[in-house]
Protein backbone atom coordinates (compact mmCIF):
# COMPACT_ATOMS: atom_id res chain seq x y z
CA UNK A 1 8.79 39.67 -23.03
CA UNK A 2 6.82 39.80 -26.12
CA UNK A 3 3.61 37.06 -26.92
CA UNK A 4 5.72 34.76 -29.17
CA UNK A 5 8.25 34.43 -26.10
CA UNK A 6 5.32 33.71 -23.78
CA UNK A 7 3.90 31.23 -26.23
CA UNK A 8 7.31 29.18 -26.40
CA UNK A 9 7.87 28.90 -22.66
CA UNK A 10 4.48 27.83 -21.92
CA UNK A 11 4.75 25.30 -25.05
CA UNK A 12 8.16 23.90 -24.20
CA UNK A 13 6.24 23.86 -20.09
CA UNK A 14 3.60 21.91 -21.20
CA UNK A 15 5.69 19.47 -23.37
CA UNK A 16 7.79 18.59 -19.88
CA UNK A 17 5.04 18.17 -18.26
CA UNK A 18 3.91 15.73 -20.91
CA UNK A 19 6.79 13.95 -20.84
CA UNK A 20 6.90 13.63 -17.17
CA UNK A 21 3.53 12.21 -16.81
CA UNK A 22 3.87 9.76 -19.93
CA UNK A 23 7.28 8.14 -18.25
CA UNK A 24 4.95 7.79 -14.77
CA UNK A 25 2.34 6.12 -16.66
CA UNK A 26 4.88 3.90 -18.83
CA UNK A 27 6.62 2.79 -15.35
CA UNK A 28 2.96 1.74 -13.81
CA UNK A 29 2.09 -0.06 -17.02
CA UNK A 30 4.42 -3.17 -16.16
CA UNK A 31 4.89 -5.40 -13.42
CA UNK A 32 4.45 -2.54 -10.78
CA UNK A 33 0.96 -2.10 -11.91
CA UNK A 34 -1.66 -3.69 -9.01
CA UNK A 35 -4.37 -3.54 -11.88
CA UNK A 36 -2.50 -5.23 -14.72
CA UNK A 37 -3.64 -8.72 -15.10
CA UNK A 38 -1.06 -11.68 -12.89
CA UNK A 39 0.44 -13.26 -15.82
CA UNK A 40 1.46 -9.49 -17.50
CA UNK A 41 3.30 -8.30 -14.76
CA UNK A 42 5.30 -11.79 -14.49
CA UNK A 43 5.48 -11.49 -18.32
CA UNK A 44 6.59 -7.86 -18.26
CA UNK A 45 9.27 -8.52 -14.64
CA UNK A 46 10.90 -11.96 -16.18
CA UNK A 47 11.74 -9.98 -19.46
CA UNK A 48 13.24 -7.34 -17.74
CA UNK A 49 15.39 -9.71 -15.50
CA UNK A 50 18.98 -10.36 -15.70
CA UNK A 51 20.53 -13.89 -14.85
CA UNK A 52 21.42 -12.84 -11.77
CA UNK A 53 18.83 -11.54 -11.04
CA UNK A 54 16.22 -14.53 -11.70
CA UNK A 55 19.11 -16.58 -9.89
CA UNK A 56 18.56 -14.54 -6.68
CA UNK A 57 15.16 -15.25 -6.30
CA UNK A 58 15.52 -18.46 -6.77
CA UNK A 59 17.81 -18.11 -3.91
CA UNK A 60 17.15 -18.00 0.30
CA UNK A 61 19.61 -16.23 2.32
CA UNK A 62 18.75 -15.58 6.57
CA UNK A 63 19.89 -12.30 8.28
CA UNK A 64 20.92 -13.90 11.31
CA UNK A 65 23.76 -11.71 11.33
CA UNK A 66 22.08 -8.74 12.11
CA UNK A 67 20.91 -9.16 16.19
CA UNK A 68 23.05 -6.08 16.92
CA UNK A 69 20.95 -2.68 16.22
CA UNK A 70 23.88 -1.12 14.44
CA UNK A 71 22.61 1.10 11.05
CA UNK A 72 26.05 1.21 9.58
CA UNK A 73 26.59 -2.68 10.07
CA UNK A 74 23.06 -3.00 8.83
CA UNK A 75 23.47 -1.09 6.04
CA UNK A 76 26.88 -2.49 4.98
CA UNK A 77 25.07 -6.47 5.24
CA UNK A 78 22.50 -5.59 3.18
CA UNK A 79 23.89 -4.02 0.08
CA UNK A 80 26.45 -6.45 -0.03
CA UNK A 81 24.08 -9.83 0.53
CA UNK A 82 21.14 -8.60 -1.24
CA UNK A 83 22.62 -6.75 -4.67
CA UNK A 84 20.38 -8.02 -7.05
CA UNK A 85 17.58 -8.94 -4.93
CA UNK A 86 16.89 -12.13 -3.04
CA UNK A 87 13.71 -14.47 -2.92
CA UNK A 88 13.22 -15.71 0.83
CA UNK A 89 15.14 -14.46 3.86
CA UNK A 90 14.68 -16.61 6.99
CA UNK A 91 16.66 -15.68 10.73
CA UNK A 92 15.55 -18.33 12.92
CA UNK A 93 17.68 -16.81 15.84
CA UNK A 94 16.72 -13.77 16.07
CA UNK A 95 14.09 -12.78 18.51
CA UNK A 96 10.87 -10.78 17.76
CA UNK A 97 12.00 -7.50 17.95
CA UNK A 98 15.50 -8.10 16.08
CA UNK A 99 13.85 -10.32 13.25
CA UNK A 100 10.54 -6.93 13.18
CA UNK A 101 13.70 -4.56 12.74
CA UNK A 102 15.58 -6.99 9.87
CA UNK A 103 12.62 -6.93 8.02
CA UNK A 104 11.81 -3.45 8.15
CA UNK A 105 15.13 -2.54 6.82
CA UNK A 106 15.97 -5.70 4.48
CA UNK A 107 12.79 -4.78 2.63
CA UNK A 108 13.25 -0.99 2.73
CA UNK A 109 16.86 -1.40 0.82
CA UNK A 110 15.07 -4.00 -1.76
CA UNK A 111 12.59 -2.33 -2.61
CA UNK A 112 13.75 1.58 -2.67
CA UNK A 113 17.92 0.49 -3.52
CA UNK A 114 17.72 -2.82 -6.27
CA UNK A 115 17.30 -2.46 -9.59
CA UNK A 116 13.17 -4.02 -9.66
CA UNK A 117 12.46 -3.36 -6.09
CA UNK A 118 11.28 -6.97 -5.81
CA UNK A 119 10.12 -7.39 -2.24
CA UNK A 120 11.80 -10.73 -0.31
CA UNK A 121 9.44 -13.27 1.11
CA UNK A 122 10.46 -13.23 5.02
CA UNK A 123 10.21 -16.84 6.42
CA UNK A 124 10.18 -18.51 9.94
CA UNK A 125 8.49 -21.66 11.73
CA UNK A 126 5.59 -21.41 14.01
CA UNK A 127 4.67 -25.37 14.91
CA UNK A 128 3.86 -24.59 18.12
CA UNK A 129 4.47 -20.90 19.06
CA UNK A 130 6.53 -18.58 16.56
CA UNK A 131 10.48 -19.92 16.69
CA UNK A 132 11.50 -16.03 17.69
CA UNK A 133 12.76 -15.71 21.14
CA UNK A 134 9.92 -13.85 22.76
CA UNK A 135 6.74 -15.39 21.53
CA UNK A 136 4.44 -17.09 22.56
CA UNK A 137 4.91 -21.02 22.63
CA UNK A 138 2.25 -23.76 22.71
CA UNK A 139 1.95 -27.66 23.19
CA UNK A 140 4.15 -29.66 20.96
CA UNK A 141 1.99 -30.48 17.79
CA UNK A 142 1.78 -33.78 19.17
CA UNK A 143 0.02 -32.73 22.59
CA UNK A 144 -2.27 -31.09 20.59
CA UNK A 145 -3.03 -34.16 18.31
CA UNK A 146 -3.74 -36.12 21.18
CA UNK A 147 -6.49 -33.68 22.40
CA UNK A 148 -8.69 -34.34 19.12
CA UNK A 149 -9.68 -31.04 19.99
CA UNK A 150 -9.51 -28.91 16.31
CA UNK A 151 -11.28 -25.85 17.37
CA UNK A 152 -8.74 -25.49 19.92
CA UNK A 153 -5.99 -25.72 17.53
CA UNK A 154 -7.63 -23.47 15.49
CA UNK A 155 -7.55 -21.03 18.15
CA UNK A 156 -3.79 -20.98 18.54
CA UNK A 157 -3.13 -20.99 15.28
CA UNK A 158 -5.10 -17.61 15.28
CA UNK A 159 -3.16 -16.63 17.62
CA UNK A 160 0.32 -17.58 15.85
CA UNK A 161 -0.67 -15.45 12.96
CA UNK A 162 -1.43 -12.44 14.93
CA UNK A 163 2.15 -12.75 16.11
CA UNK A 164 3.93 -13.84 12.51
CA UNK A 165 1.97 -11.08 11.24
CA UNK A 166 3.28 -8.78 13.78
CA UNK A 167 7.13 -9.43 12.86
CA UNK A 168 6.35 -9.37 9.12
CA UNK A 169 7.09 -12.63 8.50
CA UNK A 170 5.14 -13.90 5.32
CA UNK A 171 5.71 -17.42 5.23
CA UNK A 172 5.87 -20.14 7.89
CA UNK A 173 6.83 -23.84 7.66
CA UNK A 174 4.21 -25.34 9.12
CA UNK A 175 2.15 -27.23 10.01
CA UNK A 176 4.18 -30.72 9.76
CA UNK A 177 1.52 -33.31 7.78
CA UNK A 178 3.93 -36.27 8.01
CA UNK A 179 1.75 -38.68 9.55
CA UNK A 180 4.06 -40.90 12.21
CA UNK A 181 4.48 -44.27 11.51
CA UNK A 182 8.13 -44.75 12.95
CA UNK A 183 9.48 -43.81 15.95
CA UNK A 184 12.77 -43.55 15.59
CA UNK A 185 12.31 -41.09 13.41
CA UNK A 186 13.95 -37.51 15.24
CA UNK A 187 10.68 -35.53 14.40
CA UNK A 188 7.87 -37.51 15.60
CA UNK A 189 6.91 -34.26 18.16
CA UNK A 190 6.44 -31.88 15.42
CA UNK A 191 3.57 -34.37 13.78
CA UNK A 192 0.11 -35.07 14.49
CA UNK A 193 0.47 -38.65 14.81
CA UNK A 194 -0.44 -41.96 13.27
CA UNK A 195 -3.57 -41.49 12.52
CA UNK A 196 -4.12 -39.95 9.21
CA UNK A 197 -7.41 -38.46 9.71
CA UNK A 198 -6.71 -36.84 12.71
CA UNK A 199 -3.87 -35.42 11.11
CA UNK A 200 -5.79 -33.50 8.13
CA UNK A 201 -8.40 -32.40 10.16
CA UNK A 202 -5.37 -30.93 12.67
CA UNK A 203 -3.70 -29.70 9.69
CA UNK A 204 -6.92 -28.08 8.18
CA UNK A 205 -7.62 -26.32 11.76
CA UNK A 206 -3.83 -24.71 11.78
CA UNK A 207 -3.48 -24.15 7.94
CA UNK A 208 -7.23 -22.13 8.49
């Protein structure tokens, strides 16, 4: 192989290279970029979005369906439910180990399989306890009103989140605010009362 030869191949090498490094750098220089400034990445993901695609995370869908530990099922559920993405997935029935496994895999397919590879916002409701079957549960938020005890509260909401953490869950509804004023109302248990003091500084000491 004569010196011209040599000269080509490592020219047309480096060029690849080139190329290959320039497309890595132009895919990091959107949305997917942790050091871009907030409002360029939304810019740069909302003008790359199709209809359906901003329409599904606008969306919630729950993945109730998937209790049974069956890949192929699991599989199947996913690419069908979640084609072009989803914004909040909640699955209130499952318990801790099923909803730790949805998530897992839900967020695996949407973020390695869909176009974007927006993750989904994984939602449940921790009141008094996390709702999944299997951890722990506390005094109704109304017990723990009428304690006036806020540190205490404070302490089981730490130790909520070390279980909502634990699952993957990123979002809980809670705490309830609505401050009771009439008791026919079917929800009075998940408040902090009447009082509406007492209720912030409850609310503060769980939202903390």
């Amino acid at each position: 192989m004569n010196l011209k030869n040599i000269k080509l191949i490592i020219f047309l090498v480096s060029a690849a290279l080139a190329l290959s490094c320039s497309e890595k750098r132009a895919e990091k220089a959107g949305y997917k970029n942790p050091e871009n400034p907030v409002e360029k990445r939304v810019e740069d993901l909302l003008r790359q979005m199709t209809l359906n695609e901003k329409i599904a995370q606008l969306s919630e869908a729950n993945c109730d369906d998937l209790k049974e530990d069956n890949q192929a099922k699991t599989t199947q559920f996913i690419s069908e439910k979640y084609t072009h993405g989803v914004g909040s997935i909640s699955g209130f029935t499952l318990n801790i180990s099923e909803y730790a496994r949805a998530v897992n895999r839900i967020q695996k397919f949407l973020i390695e399989e869909t176009r974007l590879g927006i993750p989904a916002i994984f939602l449940t409701e921790s009141l008094h306890g996390l709702v999944q079957d299997g951890a722990t549960i506390f005094p109704q938020s109304i017990s723990m009103a009428s304690s006036w005890n806020t540190e205490l509260v404070w302490e089981i909401g730490c130790a909520i989140r070390k279980e909502v953490k634990a699952i993957g869950a990123s979002q809980v509804l809670s705490p309830d605010l609505d401050v009771a004023r009439e008791l026919r109302w079917g929800r009075i248990e998940e408040t902090y009362g009447e009082d509406p003091f007492l209720a912030s500084r409850m609310g503060v000491a769980m939202i903390k």
